[in-house]
C-alpha atoms as a PDB file:
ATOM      1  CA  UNK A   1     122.150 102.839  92.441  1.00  0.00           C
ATOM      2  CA  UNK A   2     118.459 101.547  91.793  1.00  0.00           C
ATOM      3  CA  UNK A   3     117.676  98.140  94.022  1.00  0.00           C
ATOM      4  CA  UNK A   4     120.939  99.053  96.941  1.00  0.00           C
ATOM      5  CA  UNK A   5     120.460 100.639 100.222  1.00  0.00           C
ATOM      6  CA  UNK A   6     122.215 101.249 102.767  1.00  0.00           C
ATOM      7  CA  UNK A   7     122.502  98.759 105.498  1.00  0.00           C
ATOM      8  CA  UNK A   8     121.567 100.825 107.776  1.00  0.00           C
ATOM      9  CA  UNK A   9     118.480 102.084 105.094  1.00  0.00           C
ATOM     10  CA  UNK A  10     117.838  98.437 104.176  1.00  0.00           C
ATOM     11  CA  UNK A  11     117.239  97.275 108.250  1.00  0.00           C
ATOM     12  CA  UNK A  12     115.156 100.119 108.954  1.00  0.00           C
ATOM     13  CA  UNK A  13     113.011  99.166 106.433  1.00  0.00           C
ATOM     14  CA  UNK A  14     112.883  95.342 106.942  1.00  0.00           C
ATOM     15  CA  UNK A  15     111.512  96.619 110.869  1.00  0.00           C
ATOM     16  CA  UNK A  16     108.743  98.019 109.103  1.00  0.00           C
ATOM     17  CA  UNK A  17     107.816  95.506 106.224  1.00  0.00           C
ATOM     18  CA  UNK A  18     107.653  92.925 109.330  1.00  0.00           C
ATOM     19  CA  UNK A  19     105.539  95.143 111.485  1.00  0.00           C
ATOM     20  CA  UNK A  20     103.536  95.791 108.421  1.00  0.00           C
ATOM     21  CA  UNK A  21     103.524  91.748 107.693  1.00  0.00           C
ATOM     22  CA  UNK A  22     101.648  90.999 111.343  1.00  0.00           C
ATOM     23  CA  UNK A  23      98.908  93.379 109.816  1.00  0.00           C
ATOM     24  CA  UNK A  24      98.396  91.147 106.579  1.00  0.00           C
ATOM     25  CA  UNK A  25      96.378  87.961 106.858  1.00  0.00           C
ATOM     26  CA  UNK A  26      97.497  87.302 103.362  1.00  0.00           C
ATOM     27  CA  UNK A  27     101.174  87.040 104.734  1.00  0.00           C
ATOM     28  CA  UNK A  28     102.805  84.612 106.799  1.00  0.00           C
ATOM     29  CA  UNK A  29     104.923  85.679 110.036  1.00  0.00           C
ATOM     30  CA  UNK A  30     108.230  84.935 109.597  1.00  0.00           C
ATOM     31  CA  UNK A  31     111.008  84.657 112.183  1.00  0.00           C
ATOM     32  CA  UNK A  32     112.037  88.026 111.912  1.00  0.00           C
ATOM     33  CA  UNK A  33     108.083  89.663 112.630  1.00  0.00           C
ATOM     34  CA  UNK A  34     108.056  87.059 115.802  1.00  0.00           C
ATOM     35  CA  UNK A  35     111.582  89.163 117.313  1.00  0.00           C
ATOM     36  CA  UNK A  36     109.322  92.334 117.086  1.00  0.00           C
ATOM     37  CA  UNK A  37     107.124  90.762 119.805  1.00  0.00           C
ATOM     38  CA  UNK A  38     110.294  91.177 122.297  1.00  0.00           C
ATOM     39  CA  UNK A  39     110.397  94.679 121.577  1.00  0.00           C
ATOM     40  CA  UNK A  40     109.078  97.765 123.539  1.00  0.00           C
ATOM     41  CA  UNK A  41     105.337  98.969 122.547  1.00  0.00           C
ATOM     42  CA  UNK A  42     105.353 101.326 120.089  1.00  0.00           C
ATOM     43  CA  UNK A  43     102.143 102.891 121.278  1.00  0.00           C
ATOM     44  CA  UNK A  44     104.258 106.527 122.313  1.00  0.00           C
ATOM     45  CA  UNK A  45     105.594 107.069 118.736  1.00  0.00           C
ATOM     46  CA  UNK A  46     102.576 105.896 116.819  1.00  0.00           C
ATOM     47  CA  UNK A  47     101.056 109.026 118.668  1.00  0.00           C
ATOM     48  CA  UNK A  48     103.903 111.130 118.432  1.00  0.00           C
ATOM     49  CA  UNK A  49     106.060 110.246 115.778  1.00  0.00           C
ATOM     50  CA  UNK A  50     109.772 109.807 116.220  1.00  0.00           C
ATOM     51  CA  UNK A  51     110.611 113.310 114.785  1.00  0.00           C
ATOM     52  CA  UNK A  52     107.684 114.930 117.014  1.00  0.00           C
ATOM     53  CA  UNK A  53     109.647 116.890 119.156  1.00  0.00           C
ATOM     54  CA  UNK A  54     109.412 120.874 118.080  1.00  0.00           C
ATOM     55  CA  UNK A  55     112.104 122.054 116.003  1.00  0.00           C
ATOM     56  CA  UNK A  56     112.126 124.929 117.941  1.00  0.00           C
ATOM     57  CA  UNK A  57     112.935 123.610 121.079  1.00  0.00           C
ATOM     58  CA  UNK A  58     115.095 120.921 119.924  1.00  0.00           C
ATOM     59  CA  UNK A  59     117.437 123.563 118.023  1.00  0.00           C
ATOM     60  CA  UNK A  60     117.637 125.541 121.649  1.00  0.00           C
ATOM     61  CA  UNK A  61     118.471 122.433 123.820  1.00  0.00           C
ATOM     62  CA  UNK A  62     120.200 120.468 121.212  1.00  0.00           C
ATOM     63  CA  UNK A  63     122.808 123.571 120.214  1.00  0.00           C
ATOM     64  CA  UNK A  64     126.544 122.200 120.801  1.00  0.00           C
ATOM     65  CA  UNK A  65     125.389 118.226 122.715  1.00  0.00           C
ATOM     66  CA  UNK A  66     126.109 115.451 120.521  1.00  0.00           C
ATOM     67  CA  UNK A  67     122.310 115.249 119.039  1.00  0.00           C
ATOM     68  CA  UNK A  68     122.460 118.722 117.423  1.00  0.00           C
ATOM     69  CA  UNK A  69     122.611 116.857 114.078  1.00  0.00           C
ATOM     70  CA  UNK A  70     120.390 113.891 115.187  1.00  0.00           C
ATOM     71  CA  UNK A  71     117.274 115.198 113.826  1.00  0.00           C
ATOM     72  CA  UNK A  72     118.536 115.817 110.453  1.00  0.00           C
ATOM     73  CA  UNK A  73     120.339 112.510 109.760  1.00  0.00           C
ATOM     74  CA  UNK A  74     117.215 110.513 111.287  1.00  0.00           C
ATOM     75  CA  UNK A  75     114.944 112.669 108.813  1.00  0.00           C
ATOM     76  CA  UNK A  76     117.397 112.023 106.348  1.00  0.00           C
ATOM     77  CA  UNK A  77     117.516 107.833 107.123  1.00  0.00           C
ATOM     78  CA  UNK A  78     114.148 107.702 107.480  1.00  0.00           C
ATOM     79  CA  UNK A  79     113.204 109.417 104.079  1.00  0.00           C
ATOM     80  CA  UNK A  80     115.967 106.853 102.315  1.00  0.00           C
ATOM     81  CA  UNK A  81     114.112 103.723 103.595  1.00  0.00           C
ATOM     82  CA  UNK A  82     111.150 105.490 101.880  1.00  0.00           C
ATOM     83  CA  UNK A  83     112.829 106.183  98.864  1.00  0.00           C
ATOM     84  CA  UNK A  84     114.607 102.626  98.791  1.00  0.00           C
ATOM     85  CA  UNK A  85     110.929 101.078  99.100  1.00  0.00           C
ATOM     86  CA  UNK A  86     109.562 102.843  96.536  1.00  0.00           C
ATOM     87  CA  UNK A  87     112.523 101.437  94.060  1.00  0.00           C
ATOM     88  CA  UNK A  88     110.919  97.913  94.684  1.00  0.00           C
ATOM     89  CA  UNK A  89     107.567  97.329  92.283  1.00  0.00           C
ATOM     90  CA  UNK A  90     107.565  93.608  94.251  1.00  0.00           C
ATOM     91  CA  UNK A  91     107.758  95.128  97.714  1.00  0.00           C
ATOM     92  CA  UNK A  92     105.029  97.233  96.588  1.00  0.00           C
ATOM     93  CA  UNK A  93     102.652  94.466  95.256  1.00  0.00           C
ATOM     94  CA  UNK A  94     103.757  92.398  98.574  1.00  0.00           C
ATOM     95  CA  UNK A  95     103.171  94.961 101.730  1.00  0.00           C
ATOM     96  CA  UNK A  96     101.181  97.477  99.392  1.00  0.00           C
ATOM     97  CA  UNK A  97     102.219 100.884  98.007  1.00  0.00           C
ATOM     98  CA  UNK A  98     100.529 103.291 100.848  1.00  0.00           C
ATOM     99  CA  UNK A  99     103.200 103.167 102.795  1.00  0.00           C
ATOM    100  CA  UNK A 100     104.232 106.191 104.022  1.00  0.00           C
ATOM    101  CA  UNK A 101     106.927 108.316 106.002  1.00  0.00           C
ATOM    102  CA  UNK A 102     104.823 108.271 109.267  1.00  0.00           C
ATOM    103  CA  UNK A 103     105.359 104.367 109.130  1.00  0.00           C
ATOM    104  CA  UNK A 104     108.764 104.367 108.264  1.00  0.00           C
END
């Protein structure tokens, strides 16, 4: 339904509307962008992406391990926050509408 996520959808993308917030003068930090300051540097996967590894590869040491369905349902997640963003006209107006898969 139009305006519901996940909770799972909806906390992915809070982590990247606060990330996103520390990058807008025009918006105040808020308690929840000052807990990302705790976390590990994000330096590797804003390189590499999350998904980066080669499908390839991942399908010949992922085959029968619980990750062989990782990829896909992380895709999948990932590409729901998008979608769940998009549904928002004043999330749009507030973090701006470029955002894009590779930030999510």
């Amino acid at each position: 339904e139009k305006g519901q996520a996940a909770r799972f959808t909806g906390l992915l993308l809070l982590l990247v509307l606060e990330r996103r917030r520390k990058l807008m003068s025009s918006l105040a930090e808020s308690a929840a962008s000052m807990v990302l300051e705790v976390l590990p540097d994000l330096d590797w996967q804003a390189q590499q992406g999350l998904f980066s590894i080669d499908p390839k590869e991942f399908e010949a040491f992922a085959a029968g391990t619980s990750v062989e369905r990782w990829l896909d349902a992380g895709i999948n997640r990932t590409n729901e926050a998008l979608e769940f963003f998009h549904q928002i006209p004043e999330l749009q107006i507030m973090f701006g509408e470029n955002l894009g898969i590779d930030e999510v």
